[in-house]
N, C-alpha and C. Protein backbone atom coordinates (compact mmCIF):
# COMPACT_ATOMS: atom_id res chain seq x y z
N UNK A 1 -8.23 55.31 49.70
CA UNK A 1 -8.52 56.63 50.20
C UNK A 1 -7.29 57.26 50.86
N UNK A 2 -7.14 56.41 51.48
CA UNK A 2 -5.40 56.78 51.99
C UNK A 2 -4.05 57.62 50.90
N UNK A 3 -4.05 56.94 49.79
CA UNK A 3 -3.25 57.18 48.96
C UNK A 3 -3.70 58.84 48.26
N UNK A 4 -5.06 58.97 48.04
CA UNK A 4 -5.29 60.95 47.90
C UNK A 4 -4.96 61.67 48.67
N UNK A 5 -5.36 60.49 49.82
CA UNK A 5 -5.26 62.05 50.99
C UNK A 5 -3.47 62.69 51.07
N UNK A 6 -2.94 61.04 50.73
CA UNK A 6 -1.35 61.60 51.46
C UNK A 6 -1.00 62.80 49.76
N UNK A 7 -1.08 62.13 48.79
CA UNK A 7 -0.67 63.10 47.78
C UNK A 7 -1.37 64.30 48.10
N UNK A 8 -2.53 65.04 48.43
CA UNK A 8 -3.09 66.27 48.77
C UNK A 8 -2.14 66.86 49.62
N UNK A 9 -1.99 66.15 50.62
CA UNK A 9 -0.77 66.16 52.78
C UNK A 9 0.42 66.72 51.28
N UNK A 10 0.92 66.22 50.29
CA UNK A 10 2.22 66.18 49.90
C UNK A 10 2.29 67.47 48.92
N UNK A 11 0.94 67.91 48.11
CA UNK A 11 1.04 68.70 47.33
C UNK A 11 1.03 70.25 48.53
N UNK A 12 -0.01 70.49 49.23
CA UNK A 12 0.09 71.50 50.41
C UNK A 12 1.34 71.46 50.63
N UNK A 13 1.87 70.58 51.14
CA UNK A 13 3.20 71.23 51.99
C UNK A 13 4.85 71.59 50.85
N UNK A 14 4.34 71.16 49.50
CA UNK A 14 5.34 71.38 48.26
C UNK A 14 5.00 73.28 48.13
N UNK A 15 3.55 72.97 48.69
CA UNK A 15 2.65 74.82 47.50
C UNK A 15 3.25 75.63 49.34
N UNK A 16 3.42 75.43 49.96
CA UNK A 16 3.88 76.20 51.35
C UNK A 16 5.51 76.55 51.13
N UNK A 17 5.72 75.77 50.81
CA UNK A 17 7.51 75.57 50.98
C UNK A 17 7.29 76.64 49.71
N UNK A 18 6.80 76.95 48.43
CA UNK A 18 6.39 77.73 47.34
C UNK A 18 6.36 78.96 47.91
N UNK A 19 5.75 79.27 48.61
CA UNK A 19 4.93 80.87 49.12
C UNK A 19 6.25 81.05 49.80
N UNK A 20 6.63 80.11 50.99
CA UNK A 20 7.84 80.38 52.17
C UNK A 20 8.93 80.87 51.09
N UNK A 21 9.04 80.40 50.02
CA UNK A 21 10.43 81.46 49.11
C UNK A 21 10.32 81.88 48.66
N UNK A 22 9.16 82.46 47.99
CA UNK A 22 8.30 84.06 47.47
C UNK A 22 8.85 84.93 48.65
N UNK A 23 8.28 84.61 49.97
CA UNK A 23 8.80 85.46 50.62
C UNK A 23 10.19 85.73 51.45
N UNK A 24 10.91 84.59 51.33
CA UNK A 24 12.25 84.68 51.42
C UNK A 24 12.60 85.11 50.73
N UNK A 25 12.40 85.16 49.36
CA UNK A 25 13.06 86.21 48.07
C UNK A 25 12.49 87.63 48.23
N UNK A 26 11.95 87.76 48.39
CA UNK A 26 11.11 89.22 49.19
C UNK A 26 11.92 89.84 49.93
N UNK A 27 12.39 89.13 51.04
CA UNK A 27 13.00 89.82 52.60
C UNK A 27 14.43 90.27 52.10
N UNK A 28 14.74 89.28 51.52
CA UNK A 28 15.77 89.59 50.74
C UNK A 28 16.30 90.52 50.07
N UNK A 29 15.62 90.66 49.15
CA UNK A 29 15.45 91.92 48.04
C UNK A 29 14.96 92.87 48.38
N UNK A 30 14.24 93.50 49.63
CA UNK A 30 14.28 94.57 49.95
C UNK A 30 15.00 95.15 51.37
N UNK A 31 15.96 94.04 51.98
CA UNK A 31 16.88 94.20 52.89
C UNK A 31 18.23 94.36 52.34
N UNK A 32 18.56 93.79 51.07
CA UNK A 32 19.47 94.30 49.86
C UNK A 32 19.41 95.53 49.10
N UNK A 33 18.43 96.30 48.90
CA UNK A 33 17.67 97.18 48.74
C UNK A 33 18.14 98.44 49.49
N UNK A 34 17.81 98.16 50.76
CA UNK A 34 17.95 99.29 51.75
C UNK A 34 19.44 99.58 52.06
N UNK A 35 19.42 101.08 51.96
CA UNK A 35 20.19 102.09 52.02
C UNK A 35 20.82 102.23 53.52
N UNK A 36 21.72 102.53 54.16
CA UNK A 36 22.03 102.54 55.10
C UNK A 36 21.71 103.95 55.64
N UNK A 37 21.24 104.50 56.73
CA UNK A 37 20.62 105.75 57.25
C UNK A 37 19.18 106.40 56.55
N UNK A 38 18.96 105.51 55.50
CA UNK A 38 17.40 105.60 55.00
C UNK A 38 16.66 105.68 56.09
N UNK A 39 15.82 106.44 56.11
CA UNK A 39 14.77 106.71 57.01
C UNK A 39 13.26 107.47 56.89
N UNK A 40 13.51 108.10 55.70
CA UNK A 40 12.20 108.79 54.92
C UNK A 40 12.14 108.11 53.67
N UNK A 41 10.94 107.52 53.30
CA UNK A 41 10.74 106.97 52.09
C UNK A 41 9.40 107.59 51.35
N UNK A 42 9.62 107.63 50.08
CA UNK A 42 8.60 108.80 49.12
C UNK A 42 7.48 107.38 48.91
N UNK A 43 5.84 108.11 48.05
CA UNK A 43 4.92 107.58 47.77
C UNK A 43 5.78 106.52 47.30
N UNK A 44 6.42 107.12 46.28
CA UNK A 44 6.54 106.37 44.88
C UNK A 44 7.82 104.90 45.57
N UNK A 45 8.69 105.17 46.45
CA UNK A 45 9.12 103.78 46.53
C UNK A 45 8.22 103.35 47.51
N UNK A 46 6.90 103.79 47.93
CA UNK A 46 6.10 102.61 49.00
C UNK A 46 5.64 101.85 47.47
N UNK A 47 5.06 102.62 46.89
CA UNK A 47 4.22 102.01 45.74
C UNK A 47 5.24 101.18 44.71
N UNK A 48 6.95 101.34 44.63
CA UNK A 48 7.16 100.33 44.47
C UNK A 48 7.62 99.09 45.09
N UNK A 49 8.13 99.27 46.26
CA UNK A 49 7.72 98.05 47.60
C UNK A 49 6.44 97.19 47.14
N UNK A 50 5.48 97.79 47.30
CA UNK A 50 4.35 97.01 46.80
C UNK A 50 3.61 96.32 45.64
N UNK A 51 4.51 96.77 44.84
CA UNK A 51 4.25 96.37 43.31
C UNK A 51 5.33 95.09 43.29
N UNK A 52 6.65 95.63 43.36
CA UNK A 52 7.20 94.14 43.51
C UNK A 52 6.86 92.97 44.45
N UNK A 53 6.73 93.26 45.43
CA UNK A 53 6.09 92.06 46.25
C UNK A 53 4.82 91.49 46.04
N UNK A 54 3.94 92.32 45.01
CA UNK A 54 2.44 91.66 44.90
C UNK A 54 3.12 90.85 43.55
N UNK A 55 3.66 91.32 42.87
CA UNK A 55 4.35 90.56 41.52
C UNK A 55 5.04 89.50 42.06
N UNK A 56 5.84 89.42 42.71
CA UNK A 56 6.17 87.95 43.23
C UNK A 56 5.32 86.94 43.71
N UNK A 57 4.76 87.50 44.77
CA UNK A 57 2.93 86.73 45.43
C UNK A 57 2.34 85.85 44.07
N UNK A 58 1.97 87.39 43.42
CA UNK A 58 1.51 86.16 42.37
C UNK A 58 1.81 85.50 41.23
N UNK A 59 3.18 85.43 41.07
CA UNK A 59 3.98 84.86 40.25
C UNK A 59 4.12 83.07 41.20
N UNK A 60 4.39 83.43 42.47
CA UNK A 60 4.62 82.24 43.51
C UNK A 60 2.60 81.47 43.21
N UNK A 61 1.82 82.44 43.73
CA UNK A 61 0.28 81.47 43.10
C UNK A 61 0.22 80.74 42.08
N UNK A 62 0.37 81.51 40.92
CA UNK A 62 0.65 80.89 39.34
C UNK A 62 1.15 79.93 39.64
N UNK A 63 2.70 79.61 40.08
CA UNK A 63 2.91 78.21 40.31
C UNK A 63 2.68 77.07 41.10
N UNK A 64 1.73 77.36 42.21
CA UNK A 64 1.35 76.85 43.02
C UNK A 64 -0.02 76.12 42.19
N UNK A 65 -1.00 77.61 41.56
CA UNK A 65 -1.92 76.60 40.89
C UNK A 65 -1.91 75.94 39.54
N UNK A 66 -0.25 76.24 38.99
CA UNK A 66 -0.12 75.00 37.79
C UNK A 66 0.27 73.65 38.33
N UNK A 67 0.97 73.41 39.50
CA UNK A 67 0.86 72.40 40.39
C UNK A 67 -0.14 71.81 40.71
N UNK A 68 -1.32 72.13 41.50
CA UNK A 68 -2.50 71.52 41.77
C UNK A 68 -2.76 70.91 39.76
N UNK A 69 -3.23 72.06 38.85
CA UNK A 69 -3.42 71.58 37.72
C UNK A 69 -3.32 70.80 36.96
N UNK A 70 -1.53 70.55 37.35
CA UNK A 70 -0.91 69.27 36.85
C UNK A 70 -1.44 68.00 37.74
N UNK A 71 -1.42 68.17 38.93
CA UNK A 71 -1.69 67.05 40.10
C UNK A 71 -3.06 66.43 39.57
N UNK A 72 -4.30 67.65 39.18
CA UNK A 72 -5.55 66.97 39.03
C UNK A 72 -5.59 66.64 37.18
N UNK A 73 -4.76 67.16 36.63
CA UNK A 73 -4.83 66.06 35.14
C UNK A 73 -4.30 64.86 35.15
N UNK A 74 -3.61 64.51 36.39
CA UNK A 74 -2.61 63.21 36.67
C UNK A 74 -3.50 62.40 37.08
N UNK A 75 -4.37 62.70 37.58
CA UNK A 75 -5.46 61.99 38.49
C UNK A 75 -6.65 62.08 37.41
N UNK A 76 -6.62 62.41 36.49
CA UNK A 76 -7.91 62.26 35.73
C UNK A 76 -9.01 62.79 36.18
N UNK A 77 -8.50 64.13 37.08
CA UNK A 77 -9.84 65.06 37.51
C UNK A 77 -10.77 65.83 36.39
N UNK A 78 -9.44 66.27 35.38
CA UNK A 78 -10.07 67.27 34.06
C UNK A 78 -9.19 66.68 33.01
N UNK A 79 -9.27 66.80 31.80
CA UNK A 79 -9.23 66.24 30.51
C UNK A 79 -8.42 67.95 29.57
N UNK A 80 -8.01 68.72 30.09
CA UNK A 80 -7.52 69.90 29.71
C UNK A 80 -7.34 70.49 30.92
N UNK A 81 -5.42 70.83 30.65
CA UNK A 81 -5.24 71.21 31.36
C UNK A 81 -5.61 73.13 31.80
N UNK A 82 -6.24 73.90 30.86
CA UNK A 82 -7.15 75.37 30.89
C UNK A 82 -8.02 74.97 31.86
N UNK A 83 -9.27 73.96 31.89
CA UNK A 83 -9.26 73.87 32.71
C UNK A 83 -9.38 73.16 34.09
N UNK A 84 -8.11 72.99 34.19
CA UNK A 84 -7.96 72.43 35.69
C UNK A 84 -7.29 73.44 35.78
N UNK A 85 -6.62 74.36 35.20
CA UNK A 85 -5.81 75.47 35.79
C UNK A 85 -6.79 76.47 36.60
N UNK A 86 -8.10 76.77 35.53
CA UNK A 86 -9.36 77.84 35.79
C UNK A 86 -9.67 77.15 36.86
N UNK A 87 -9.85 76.04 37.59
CA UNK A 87 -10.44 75.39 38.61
C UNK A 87 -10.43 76.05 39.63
């Protein structure tokens, strides 16, 4: 019992460190981004602020839950990996 729990303890903190550079690539790219004396910003770059950062989010999920996916076909949770991905 010991030995799931720590691989679960090991996969969480792999899928965190995942999200933590989604959004380090984030802060990034829109502090690279910014214009110096910018100070009024239109609809259209809030709406693309937000389009790229939800596109990263869930580009960073996607790989977070082909991870778990892979983790539970390793373990003989599901027999295809569709679905353990759909899981």
């Amino acid at each position: 019992m010991l030995i799931p729990l720590l691989v679960g303890i090991l996969t969480i903190l792999v899928n965190m460190v995942i999200q933590v550079l989604a959004v380090v690539v984030l802060i990034r790219y829109f502090v690279s981004r910014r214009e110096p004396g910018e100070h009024k910003a239109t609809a259209f770059k809030y709406s693309w602020v937000l389009t790229v950062a939800l596109a990263v989010l869930f580009v960073g999920n996607l790989v977070q839950i082909t991870i778990w996916a892979t983790l539970f076909l390793y373990l003989g949770e599901f027999q295809v990996f569709a679905t353990a991905f759909y899981h």
